[in-house]
N, C-alpha and C. Protein backbone atom coordinates (compact mmCIF):
# COMPACT_ATOMS: atom_id res chain seq x y z
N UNK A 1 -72.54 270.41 93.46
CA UNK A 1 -73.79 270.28 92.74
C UNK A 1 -74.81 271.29 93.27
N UNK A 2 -74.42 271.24 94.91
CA UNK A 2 -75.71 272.58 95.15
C UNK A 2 -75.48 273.88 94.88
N UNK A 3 -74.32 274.29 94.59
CA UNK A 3 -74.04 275.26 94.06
C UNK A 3 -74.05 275.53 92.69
N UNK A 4 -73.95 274.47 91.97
CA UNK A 4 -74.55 274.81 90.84
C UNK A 4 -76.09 274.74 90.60
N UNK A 5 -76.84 273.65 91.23
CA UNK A 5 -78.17 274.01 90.96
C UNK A 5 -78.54 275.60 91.72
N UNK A 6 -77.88 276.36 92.23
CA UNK A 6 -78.44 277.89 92.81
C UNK A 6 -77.86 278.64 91.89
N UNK A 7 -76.76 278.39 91.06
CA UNK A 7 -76.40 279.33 89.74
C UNK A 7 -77.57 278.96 88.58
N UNK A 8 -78.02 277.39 88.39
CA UNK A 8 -78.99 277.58 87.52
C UNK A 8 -80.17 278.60 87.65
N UNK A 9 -80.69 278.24 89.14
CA UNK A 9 -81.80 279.32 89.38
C UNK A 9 -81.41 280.41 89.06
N UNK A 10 -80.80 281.14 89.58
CA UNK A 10 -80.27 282.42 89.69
C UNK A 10 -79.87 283.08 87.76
N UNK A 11 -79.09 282.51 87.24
CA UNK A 11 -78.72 283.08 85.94
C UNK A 11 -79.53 282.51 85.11
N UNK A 12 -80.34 281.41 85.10
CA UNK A 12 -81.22 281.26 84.04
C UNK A 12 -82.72 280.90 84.01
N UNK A 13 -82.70 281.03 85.28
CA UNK A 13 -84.15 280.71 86.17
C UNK A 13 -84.69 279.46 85.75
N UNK A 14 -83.59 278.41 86.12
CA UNK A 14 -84.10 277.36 85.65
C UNK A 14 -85.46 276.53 86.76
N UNK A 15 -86.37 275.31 86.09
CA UNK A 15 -87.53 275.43 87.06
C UNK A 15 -86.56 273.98 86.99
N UNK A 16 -85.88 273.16 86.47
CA UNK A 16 -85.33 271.98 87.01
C UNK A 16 -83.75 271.76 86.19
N UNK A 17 -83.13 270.63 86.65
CA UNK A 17 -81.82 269.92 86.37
C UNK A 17 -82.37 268.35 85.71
N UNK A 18 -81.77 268.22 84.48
CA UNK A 18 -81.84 266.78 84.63
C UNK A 18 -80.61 266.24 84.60
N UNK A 19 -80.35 264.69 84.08
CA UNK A 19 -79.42 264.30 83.99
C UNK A 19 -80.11 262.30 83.80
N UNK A 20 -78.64 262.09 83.14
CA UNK A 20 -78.51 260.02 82.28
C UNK A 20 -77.53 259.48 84.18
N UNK A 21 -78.72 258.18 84.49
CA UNK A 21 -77.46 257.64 85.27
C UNK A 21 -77.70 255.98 84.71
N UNK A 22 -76.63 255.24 84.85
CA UNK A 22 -76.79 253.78 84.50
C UNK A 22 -77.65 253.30 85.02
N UNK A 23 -78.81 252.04 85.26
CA UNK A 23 -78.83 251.66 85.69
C UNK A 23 -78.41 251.03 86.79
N UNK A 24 -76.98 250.38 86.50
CA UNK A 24 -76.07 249.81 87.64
C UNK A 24 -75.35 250.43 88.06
N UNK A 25 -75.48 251.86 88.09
CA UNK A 25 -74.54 252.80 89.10
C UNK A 25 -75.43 252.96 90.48
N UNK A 26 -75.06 252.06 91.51
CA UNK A 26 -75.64 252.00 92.56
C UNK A 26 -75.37 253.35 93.57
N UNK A 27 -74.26 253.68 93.25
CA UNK A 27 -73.69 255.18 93.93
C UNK A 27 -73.95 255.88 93.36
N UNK A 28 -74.28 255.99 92.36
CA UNK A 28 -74.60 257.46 91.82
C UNK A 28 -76.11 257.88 91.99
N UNK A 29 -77.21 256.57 91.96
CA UNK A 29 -78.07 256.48 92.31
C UNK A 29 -78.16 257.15 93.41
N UNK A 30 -77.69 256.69 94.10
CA UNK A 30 -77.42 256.74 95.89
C UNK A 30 -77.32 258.26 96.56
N UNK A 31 -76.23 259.01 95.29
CA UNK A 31 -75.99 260.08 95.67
C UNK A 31 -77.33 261.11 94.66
N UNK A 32 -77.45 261.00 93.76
CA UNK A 32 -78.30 261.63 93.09
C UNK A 32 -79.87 261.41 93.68
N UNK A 33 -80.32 260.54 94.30
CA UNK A 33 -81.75 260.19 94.68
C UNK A 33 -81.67 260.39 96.34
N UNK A 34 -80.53 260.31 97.12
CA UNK A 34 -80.63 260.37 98.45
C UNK A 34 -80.71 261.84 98.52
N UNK A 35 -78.95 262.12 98.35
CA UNK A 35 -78.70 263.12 99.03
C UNK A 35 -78.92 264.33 98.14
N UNK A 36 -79.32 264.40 97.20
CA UNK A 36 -79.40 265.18 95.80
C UNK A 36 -80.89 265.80 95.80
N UNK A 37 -81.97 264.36 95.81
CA UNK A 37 -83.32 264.58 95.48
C UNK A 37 -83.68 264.83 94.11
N UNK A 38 -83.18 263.90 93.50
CA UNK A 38 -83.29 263.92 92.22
C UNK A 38 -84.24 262.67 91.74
N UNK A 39 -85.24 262.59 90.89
CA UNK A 39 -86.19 261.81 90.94
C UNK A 39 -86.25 261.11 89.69
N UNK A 40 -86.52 259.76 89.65
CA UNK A 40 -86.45 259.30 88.38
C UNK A 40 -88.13 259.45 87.36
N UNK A 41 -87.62 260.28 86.02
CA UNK A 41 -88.58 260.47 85.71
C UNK A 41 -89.24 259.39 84.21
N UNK A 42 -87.78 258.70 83.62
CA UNK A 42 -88.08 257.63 82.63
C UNK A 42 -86.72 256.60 82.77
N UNK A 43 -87.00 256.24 81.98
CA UNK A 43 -86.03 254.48 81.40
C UNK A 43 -86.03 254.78 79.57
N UNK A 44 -84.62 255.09 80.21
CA UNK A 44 -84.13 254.64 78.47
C UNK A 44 -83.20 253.90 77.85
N UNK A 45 -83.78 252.88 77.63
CA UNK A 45 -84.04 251.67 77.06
C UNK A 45 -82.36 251.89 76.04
N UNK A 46 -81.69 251.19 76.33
CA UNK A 46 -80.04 251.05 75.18
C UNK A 46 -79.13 252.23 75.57
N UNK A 47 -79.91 253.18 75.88
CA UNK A 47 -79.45 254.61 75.81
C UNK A 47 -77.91 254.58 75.63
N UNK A 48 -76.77 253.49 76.29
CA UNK A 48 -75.43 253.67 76.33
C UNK A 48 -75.00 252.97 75.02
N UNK A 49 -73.85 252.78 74.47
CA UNK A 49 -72.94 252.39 73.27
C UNK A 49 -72.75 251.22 73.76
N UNK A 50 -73.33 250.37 75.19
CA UNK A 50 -72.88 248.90 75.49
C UNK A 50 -74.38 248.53 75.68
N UNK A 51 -75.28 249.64 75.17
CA UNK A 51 -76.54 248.70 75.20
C UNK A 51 -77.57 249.11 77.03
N UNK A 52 -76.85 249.80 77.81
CA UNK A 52 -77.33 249.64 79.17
C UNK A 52 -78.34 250.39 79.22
N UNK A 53 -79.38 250.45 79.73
CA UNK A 53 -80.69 251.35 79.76
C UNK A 53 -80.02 252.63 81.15
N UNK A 54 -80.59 253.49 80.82
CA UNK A 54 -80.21 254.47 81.91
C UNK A 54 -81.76 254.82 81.95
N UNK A 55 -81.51 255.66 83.80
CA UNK A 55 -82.29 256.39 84.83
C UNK A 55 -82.37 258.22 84.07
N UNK A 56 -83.49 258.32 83.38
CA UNK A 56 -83.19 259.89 83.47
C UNK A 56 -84.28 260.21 84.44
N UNK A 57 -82.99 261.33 85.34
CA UNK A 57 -83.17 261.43 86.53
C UNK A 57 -83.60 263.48 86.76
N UNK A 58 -84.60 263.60 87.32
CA UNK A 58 -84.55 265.28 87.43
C UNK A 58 -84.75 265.53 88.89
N UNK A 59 -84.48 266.79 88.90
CA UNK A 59 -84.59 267.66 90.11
C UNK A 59 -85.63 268.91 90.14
N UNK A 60 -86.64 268.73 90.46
CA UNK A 60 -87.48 270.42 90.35
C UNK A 60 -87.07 271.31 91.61
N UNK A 61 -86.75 272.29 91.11
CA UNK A 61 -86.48 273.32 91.68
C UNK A 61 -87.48 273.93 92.98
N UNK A 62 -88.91 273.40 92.61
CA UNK A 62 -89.78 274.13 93.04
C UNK A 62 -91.29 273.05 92.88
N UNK A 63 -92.51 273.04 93.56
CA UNK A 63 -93.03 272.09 93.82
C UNK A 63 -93.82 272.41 92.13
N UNK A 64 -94.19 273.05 92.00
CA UNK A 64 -94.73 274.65 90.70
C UNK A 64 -93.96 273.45 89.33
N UNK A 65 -92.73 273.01 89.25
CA UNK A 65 -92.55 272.78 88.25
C UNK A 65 -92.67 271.56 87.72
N UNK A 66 -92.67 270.67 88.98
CA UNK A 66 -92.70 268.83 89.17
C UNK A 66 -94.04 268.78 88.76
N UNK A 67 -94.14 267.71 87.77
CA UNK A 67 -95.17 267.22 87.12
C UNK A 67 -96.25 266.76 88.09
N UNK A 68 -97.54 266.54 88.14
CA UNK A 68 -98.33 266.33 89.40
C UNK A 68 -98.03 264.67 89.65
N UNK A 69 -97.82 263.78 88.49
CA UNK A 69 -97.33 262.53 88.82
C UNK A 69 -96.37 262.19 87.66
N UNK A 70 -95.23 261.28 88.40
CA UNK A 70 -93.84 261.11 87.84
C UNK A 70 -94.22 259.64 87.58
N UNK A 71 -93.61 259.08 86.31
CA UNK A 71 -93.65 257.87 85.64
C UNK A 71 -93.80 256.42 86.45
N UNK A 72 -92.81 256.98 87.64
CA UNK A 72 -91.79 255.84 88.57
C UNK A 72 -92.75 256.12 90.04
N UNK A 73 -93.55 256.71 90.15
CA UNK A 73 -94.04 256.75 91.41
C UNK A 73 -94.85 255.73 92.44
């Protein structure tokens, strides 16, 4: 993953990553918010085909691109 977030920078100058996690993915959480630093920025509500609300979750690249306050803070 960290190697791909340094190809985003690099080939498309991206200022962030997002990404859908379940709610009840406690590990993915885990890995995406610990060791990742990926921040939850909404709740969406059904979002899955069984109805489960998911974490959309981002990463800013840079302090420059993170909103001055995040939904979940």
């Amino acid at each position: 993953m960290n190697a791909a977030h340094r190809d985003m920078i690099a080939v498309y100058n991206a200022k962030y990553s997002s990404l859908h996690v379940r709610v009840s993915n406690r590990a993915a959480l885990g890995l995406y918010r610990g060791k990742l630093t990926y921040e939850v920025f909404d709740i969406e509500k059904g979002y899955y085909a069984d109805g489960e609300d998911a974490y959309s979750m981002n990463k800013y690249f840079s302090l420059d691109a993170r909103p001055k306050v995040l939904p979940f803070e």
